[in-house]
Protein backbone atom coordinates (compact mmCIF):
# COMPACT_ATOMS: atom_id res chain seq x y z
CA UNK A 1 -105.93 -16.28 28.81
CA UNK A 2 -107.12 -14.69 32.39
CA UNK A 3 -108.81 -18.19 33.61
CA UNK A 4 -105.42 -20.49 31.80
CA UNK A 5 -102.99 -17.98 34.00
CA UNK A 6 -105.14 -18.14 36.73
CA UNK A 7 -105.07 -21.92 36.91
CA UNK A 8 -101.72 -22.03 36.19
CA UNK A 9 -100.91 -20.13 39.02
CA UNK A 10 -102.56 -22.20 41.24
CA UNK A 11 -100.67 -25.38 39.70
CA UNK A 12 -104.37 -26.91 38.24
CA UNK A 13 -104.76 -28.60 34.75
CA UNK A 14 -107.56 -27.12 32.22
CA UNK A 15 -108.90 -28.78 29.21
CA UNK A 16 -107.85 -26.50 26.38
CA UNK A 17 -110.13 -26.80 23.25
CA UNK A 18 -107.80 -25.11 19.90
CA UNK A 19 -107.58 -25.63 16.27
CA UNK A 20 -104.54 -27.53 15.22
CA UNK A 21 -101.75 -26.71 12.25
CA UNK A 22 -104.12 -28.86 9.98
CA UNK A 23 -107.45 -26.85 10.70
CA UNK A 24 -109.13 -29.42 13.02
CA UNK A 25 -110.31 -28.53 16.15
CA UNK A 26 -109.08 -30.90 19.49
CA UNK A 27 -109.71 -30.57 23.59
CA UNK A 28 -106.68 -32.16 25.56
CA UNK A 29 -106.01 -31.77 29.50
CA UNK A 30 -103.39 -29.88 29.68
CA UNK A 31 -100.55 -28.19 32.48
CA UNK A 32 -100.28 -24.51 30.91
CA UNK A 33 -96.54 -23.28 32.09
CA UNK A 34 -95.65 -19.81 29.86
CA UNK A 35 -96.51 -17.49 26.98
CA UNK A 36 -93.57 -17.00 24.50
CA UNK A 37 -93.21 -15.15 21.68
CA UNK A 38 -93.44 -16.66 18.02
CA UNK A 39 -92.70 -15.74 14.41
CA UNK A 40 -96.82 -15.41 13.81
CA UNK A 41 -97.93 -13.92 17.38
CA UNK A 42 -97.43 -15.46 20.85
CA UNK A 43 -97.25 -19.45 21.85
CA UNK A 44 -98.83 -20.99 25.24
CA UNK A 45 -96.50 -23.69 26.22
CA UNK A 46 -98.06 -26.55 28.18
CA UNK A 47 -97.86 -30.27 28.61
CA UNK A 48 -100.00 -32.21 26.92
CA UNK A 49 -101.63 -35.28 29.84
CA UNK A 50 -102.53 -37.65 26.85
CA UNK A 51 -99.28 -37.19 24.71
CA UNK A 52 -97.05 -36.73 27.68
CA UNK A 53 -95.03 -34.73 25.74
CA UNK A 54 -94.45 -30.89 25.39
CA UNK A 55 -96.31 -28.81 23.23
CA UNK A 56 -97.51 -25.26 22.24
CA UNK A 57 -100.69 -23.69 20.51
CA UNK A 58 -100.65 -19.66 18.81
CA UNK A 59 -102.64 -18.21 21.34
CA UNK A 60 -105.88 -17.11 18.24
CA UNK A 61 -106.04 -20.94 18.04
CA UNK A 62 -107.65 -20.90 21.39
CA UNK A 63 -111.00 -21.23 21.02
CA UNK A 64 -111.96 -22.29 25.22
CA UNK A 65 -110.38 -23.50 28.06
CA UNK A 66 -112.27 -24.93 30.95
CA UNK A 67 -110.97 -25.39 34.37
CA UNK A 68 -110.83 -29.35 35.68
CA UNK A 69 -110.16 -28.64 39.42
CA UNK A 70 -107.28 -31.11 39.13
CA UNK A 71 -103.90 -29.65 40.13
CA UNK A 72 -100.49 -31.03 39.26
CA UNK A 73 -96.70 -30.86 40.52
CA UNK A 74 -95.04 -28.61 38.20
CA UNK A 75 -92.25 -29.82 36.11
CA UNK A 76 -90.76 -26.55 35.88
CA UNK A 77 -91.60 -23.00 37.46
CA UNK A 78 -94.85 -21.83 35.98
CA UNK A 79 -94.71 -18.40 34.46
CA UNK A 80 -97.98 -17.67 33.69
């Protein structure tokens, strides 16, 4: 979580590799924004770059994230 808030502060996408609902593991590009809490344990809110939609991930479904170098505009304050 140090290296996703890290980036995130300094506005720059990371390819987030995390297990899905259905067990299956997937990497997307991603713009991490906030942490929130959830019913199970905490969510990290991001936008997805190949959905282009909003989405979240429990935070033990993480299993990497790796830093791209690419930054991004935010589309709302980052609170990470």
């Amino acid at each position: 979580m140090d290296l996703i808030a890290g980036e995130a502060r300094n506005n720059r996408t990371v390819v987030l590799d995390a297990y899905e609902k259905d067990g299956s593991r997937e990497s997307r590009e991603i713009e991490p924004y906030s942490v929130r809490p959830g019913k199970e344990q905490p969510r990290l809110m991001f936008f997805c770059l190949e959905r282009n939609d909003w989405r979240s991930v429990l935070l033990g479904n993480i299993v990497s994230a790796t830093p791209t170098g690419r930054s991004f505009a935010p589309r709302y304050p980052v609170e990470l």
